[in-house]
Protein backbone atom coordinates (compact mmCIF):
# COMPACT_ATOMS: atom_id res chain seq x y z
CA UNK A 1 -6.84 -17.61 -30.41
CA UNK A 2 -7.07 -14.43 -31.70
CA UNK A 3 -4.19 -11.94 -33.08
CA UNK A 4 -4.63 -8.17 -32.08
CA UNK A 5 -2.97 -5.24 -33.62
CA UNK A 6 -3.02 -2.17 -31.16
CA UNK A 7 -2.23 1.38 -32.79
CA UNK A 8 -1.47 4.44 -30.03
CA UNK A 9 -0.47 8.15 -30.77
CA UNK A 10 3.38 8.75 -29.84
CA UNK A 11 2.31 9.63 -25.75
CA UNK A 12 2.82 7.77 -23.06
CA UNK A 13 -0.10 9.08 -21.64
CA UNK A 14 -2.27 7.03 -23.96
CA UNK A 15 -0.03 3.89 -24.30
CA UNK A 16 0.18 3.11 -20.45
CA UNK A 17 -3.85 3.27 -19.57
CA UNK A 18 -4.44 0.17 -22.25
CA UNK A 19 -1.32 -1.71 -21.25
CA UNK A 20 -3.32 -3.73 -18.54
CA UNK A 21 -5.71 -5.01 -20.70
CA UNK A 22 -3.39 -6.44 -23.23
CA UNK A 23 -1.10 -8.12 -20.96
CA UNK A 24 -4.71 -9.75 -19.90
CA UNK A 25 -4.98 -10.27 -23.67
CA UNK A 26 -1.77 -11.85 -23.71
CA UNK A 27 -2.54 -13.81 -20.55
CA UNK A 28 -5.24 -15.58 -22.07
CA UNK A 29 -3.26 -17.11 -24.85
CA UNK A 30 -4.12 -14.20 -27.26
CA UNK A 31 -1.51 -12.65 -29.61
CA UNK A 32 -1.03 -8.22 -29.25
CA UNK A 33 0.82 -6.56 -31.08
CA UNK A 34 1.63 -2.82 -30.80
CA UNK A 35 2.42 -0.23 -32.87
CA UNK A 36 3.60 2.82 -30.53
CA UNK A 37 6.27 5.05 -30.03
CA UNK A 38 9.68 4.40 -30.77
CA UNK A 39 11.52 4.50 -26.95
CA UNK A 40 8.54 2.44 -25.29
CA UNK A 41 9.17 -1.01 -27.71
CA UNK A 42 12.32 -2.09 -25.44
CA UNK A 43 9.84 -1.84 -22.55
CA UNK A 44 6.94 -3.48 -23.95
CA UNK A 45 8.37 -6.72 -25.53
CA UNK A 46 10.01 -7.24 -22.13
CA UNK A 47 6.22 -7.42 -20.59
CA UNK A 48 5.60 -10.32 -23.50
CA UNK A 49 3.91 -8.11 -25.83
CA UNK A 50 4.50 -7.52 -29.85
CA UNK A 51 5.75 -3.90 -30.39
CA UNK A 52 7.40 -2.03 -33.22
CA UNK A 53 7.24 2.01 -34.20
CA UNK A 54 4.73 3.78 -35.57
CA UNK A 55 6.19 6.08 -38.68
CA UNK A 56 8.68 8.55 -37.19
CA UNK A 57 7.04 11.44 -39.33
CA UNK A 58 4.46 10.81 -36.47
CA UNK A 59 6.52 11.42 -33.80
CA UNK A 60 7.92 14.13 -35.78
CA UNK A 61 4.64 16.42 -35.65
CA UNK A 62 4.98 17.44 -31.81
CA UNK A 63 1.89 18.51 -29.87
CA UNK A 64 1.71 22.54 -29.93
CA UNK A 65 -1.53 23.85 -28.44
CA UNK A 66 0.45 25.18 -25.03
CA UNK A 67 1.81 27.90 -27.82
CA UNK A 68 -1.79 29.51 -27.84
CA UNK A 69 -2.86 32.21 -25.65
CA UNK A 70 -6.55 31.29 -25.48
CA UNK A 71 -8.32 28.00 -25.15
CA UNK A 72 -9.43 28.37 -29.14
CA UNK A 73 -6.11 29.00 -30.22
CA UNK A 74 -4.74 25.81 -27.81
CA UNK A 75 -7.64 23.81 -29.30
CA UNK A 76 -6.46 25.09 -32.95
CA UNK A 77 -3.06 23.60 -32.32
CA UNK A 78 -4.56 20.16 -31.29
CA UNK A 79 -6.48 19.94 -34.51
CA UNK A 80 -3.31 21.33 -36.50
CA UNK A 81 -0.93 18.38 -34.74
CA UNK A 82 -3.67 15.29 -35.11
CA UNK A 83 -4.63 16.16 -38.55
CA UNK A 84 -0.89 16.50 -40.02
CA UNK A 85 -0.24 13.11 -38.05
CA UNK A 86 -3.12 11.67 -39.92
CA UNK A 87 -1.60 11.68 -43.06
CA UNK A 88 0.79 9.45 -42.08
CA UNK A 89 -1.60 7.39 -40.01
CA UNK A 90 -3.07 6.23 -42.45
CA UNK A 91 -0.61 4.55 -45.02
CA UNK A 92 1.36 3.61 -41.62
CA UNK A 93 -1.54 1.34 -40.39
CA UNK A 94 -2.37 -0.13 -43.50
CA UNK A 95 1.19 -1.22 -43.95
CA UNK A 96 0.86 -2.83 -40.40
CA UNK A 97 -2.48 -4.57 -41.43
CA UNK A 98 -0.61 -5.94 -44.20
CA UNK A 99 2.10 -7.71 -42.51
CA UNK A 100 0.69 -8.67 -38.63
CA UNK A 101 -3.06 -9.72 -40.48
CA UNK A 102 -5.07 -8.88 -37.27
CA UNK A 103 -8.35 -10.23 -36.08
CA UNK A 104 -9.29 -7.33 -34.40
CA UNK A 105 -7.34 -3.53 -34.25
CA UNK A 106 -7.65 -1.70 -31.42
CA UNK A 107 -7.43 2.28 -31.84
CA UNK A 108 -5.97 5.50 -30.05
CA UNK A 109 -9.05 7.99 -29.77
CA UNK A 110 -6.70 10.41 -30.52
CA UNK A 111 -5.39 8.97 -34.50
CA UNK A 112 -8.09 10.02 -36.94
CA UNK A 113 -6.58 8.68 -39.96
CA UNK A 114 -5.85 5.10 -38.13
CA UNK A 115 -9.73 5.17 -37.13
CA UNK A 116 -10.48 5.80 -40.57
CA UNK A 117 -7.84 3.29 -41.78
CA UNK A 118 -10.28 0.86 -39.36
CA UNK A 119 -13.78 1.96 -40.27
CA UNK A 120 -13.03 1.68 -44.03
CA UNK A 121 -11.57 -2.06 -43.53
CA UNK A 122 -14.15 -5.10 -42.65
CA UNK A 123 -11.83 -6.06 -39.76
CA UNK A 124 -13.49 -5.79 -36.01
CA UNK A 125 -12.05 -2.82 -34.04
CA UNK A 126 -12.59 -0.68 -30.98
CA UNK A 127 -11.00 2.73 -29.42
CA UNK A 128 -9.76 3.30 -25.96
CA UNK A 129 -9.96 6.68 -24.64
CA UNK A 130 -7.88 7.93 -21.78
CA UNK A 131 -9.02 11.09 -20.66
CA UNK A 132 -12.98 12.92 -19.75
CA UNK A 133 -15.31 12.76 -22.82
CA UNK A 134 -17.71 15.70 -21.38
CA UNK A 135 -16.92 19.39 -20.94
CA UNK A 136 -18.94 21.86 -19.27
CA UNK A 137 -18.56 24.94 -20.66
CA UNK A 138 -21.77 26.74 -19.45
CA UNK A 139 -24.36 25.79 -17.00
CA UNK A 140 -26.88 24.33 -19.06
CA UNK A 141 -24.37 21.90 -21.11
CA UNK A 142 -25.96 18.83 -22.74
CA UNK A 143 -25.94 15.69 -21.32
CA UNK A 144 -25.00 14.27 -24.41
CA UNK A 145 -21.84 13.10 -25.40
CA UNK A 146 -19.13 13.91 -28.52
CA UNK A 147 -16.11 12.65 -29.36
CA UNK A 148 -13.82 15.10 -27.24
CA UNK A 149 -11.95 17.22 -28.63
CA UNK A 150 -13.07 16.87 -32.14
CA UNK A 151 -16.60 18.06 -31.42
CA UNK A 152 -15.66 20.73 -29.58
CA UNK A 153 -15.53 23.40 -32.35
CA UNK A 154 -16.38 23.09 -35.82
CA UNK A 155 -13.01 22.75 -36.97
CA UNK A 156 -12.54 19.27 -35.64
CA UNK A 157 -15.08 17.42 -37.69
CA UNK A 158 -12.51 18.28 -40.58
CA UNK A 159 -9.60 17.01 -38.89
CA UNK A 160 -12.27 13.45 -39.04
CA UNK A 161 -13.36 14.28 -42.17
CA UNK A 162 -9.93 14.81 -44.06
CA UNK A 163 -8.59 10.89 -43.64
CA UNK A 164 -12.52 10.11 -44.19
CA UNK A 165 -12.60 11.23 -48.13
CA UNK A 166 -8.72 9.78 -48.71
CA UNK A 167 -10.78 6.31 -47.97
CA UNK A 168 -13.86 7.47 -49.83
CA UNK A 169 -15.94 7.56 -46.40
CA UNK A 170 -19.05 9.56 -46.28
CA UNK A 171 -17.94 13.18 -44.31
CA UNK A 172 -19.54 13.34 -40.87
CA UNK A 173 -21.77 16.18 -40.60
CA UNK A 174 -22.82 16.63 -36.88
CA UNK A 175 -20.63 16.14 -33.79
CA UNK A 176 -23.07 12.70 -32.79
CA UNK A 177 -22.00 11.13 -36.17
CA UNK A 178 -18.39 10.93 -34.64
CA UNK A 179 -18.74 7.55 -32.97
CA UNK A 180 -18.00 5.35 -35.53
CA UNK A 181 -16.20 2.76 -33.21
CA UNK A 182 -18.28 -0.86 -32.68
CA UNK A 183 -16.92 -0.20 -29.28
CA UNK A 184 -14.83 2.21 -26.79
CA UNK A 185 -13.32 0.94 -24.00
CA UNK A 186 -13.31 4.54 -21.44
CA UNK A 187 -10.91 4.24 -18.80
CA UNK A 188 -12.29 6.27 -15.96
CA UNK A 189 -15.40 5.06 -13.38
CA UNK A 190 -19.11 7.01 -12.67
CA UNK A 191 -18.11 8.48 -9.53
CA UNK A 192 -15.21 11.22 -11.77
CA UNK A 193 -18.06 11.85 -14.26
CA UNK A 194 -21.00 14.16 -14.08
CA UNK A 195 -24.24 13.00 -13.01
CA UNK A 196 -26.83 12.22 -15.95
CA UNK A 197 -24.94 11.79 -18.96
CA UNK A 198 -25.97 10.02 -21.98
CA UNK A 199 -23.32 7.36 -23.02
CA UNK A 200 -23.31 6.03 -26.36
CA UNK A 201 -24.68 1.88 -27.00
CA UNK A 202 -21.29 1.78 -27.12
CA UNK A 203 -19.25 2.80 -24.63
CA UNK A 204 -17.79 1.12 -21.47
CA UNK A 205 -16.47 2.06 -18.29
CA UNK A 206 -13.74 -0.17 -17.72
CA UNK A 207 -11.60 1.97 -14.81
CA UNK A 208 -8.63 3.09 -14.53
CA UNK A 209 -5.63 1.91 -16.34
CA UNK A 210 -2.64 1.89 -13.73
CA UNK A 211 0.46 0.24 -15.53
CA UNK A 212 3.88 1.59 -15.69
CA UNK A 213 7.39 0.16 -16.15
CA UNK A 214 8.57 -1.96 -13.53
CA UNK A 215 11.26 0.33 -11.01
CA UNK A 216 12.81 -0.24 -7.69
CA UNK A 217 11.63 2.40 -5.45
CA UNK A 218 13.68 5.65 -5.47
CA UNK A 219 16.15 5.66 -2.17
CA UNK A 220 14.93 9.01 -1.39
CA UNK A 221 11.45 7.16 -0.68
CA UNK A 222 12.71 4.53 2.59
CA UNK A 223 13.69 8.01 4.37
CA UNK A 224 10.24 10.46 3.73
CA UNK A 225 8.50 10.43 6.91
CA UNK A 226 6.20 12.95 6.00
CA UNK A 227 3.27 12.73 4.01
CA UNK A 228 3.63 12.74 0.20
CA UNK A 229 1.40 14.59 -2.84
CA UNK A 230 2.27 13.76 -6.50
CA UNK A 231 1.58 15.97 -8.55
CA UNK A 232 1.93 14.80 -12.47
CA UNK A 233 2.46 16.74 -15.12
CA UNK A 234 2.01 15.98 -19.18
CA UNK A 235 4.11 12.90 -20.74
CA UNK A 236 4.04 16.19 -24.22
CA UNK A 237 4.51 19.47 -22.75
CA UNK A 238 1.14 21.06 -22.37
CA UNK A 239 2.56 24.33 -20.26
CA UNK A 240 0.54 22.39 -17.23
CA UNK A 241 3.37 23.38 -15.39
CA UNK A 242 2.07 25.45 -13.61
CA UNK A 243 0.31 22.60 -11.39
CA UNK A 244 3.68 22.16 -10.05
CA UNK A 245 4.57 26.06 -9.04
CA UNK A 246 0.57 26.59 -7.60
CA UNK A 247 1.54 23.28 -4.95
CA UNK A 248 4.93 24.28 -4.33
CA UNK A 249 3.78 28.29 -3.84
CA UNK A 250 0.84 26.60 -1.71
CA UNK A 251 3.62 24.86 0.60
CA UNK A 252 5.38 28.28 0.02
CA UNK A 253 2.95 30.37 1.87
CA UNK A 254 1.61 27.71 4.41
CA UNK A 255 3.14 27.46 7.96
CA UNK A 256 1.42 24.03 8.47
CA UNK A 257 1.87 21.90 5.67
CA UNK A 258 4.11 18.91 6.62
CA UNK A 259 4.10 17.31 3.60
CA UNK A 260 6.36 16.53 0.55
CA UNK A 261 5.75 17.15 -2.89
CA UNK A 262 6.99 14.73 -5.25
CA UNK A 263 6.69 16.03 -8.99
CA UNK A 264 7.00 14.75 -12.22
CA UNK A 265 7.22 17.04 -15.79
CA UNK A 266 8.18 14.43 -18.37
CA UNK A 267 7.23 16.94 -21.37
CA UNK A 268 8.51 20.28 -19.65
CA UNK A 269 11.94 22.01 -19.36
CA UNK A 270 12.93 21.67 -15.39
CA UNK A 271 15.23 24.32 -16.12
CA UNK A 272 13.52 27.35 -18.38
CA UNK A 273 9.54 25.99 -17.36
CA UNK A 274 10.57 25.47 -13.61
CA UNK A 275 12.89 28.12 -12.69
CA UNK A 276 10.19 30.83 -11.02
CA UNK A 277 8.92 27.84 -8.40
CA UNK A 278 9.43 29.85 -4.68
CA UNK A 279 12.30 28.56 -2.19
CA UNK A 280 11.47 27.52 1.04
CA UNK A 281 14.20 26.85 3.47
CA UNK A 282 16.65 29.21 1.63
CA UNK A 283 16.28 26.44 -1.31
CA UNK A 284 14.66 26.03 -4.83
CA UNK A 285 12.29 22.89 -4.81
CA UNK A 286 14.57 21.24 -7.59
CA UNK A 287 17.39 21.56 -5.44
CA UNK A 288 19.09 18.25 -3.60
CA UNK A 289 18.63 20.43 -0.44
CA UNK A 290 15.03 21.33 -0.60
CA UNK A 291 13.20 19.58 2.50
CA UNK A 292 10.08 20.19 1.06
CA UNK A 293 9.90 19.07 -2.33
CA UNK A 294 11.59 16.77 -5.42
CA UNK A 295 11.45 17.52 -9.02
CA UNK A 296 11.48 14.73 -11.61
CA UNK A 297 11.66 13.94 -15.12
CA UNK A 298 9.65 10.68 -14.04
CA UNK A 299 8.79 8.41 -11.07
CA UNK A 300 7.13 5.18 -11.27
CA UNK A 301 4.12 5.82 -8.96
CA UNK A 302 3.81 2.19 -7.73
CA UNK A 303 6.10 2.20 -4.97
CA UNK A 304 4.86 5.72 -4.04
CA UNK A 305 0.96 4.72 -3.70
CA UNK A 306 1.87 1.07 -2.20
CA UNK A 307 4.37 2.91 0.76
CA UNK A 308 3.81 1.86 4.07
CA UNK A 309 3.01 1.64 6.90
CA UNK A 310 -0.71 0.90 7.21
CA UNK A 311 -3.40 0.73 5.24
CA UNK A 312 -3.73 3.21 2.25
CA UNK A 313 -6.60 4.09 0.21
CA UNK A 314 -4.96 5.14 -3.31
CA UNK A 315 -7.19 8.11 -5.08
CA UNK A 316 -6.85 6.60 -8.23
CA UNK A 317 -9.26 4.16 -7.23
CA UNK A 318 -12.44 5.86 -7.86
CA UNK A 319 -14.40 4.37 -4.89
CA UNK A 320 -11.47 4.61 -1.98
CA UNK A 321 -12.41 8.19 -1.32
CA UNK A 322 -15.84 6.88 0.01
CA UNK A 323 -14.39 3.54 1.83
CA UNK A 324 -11.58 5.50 3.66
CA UNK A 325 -14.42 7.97 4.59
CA UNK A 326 -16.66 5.05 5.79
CA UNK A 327 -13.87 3.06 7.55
CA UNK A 328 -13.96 0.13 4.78
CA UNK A 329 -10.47 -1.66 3.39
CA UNK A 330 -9.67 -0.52 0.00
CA UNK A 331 -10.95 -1.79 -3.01
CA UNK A 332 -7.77 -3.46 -5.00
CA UNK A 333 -4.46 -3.79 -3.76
CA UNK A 334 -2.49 -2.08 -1.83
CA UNK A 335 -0.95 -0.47 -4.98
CA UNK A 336 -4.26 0.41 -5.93
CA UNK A 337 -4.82 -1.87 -8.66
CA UNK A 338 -8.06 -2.71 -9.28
CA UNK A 339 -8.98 -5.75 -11.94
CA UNK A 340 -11.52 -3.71 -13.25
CA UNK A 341 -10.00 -3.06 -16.80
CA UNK A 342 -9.30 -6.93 -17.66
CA UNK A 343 -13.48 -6.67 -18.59
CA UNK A 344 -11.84 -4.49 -21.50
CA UNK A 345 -10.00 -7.53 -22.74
CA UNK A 346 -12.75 -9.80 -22.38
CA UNK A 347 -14.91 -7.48 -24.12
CA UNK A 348 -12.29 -7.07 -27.14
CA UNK A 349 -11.69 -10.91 -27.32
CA UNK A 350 -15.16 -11.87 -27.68
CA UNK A 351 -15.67 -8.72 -30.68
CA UNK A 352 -12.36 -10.69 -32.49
CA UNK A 353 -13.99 -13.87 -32.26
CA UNK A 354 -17.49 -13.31 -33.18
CA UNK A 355 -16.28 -10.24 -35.94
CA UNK A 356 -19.22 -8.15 -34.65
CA UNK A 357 -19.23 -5.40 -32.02
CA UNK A 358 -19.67 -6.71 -28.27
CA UNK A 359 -21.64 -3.09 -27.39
CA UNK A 360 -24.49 -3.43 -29.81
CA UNK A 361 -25.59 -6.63 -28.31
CA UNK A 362 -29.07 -4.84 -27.72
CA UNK A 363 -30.86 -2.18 -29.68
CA UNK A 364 -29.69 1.11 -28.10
CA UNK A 365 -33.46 2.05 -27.06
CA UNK A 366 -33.76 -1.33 -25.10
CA UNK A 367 -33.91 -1.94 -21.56
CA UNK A 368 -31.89 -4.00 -19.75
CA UNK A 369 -33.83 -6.15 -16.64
CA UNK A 370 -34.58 -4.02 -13.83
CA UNK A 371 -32.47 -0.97 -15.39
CA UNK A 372 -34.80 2.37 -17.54
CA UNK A 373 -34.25 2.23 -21.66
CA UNK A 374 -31.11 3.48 -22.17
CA UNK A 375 -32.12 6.83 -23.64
CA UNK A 376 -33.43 7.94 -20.43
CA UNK A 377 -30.98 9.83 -18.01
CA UNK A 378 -30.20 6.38 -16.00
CA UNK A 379 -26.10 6.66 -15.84
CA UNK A 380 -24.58 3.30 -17.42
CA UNK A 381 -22.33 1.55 -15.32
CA UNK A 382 -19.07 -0.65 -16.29
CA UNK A 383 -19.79 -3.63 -18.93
């Protein structure tokens, strides 16, 4: 069997999506270990996996872009935060190398000087990426995709590039070169992306990743009888509170919503970020006496998406919209998990074994039977 050697970015937001497929990992008598941040290790040794901390100078170098007043002065502070993290990425990961000996790493899109760490090494990797890989800024965007958010301005082929010449890696020069990954796992489904996009050889869809921590279901939850809207904020304050305020001004200003809002801002300030959200019943939403609306730091989401009574069809699940519209049961549980992601372990087990990427089975230009060449506009679908 083989031993893995996962490396995240200190956000929960990126360690949770992968946890699925290396329990699966696990399950099949494989060996993970994880190098993450510092408060999740407790949580993920209980599930059976390897974990220890990434450098705490990483966790040190906090994400700042929600200090910018315009989207290139946001995007500034991403590349500012990933490339000072970098420099400790990369003596970090080879020190982890050294003592766990992998078979196989698997990379956080989002830690440049760990996927440099990888591409300079001879040992099979991948990267996972948890959030949209195409932005459409203008009408006529290409259908092509780049590594998001590095290719989005100029500046973040350097933030690549820096780790790149510390390993004596040739620079990448055009926003294509940036897949240098044998394989990305891409945790979202064709029906969330845009129609016609060009995905690398490489790529696959694998769905969503829906793990959390294990919780008992919050005692508020037995007595909601109306209907309930999460709304999720940021695990790293990203000033995306204001998601919260628009639904609760939205219930604000409505005289026939009869619904709840149930609200978690893990990365903002309830009290200084929150404080402007209207009242309704003579009450601020955070209060204990607010009918329409709860404010927390967290909530585990499972008991939330599997509440009865009935049958539910979870959102998450990117085809549910379409069977609840059609009449059709759910696709997954009633939790809304959906085994679609364990093809990300199988895909990761078989590029440890054979030490060669699984996506570049095929030349990128050849077609698969009864599908187009894969340069045409055909959309790929999962695996």
């Amino acid at each position: 069997m083989a031993r893995f050697l996962v490396y995240t970015s200190p956000a929960r937001g990126h360690l949770y999506p992968v946890v699925d497929t290396l329990l699966d990992l696990r399950q099949r008598g494989h060996e993970v270990h994880v190098r993450t941040l510092a408060s999740e290790i407790g949580t993920l040794r209980t599930v059976g996996l390897h974990a220890a901390a990434i450098d705490p100078a990483i966790e040190a170098v906090s994400l700042e872009d929600w200090r910018g007043s315009t989207p290139e002065e946001s995007l500034g502070g991403v590349f500012q935060t990933f490339h000072a993290r970098s420099e400790h990425e990369v003596p970090d990961l080879q020190s982890a190398i050294a003592d766990v000996e992998p078979d196989c790493l698997v990379v956080d899109v989002t830690t440049p000087g760990a996927a440099a760490v990888a591409e300079a090494g001879t040992i099979p990797w991948a990267q996972w990426i948890p959030f949209f890989q195409h932005v459409a800024l203008a009408p006529n965007t290409s259908p092509e995709l780049t590594l998001i958010p590095y290719t989005i301005a100029p500046p973040g082929l350097e933030v690549l590039n820096a780790p790149r010449r510390r390993l004596d890696l040739e620079p990448l020069l055009y926003p294509l070169d940036a897949w240098r990954a044998p394989l990305y796992l891409y945790y979202t489904a064709e029906p969330f992306e845009a129609e016609g996009l060009n995905f690398p050889a490489s790529f696959r869809l694998v769905g969503p990743g829906l793990w959390e921590p294990a919780a008992e279901a919050p005692d508020w939850l037995d007595n909601a009888d109306q209907p309930l809207v999460l709304v999720t904020a940021s695990s790293e304050f990203q000033r995306d509170h204001a998601l919260i305020e628009t639904r609760s001004q939205q219930h604000h200003d409505s005289t026939e919503c009869d619904d709840r809002a149930v609200a978690t801002a893990r990365g903002a300030d309830r009290t200084r970020r929150l404080r402007r959200m209207p009242r309704r019943n003579g009450h601020h939403p955070t209060s204990p006496r607010s009918r329409n609306a709860r404010l927390r730091r967290t909530v585990r989401t499972r008991p939330i998406r599997g509440r009865k009574p009935g049958h539910r069809y979870p959102l998450r699940h990117p085809s549910n919209a379409r069977r609840a519209n059609a009449g059709d049961p759910p696709r997954g549980d009633q939790a809304g998990n959906d085994p679609t992601p364990r093809g990300a372990a199988s895909r990761l087990r078989l590029q440890a074994r054979r030490g060669r990427p699984s996506g570049r089975k095929r030349p990128r230009n050849a077609a698969r039977p009864g599908r187009p060449p894969d340069n045409t506009q055909h959309r790929r679908g999962p695996g």
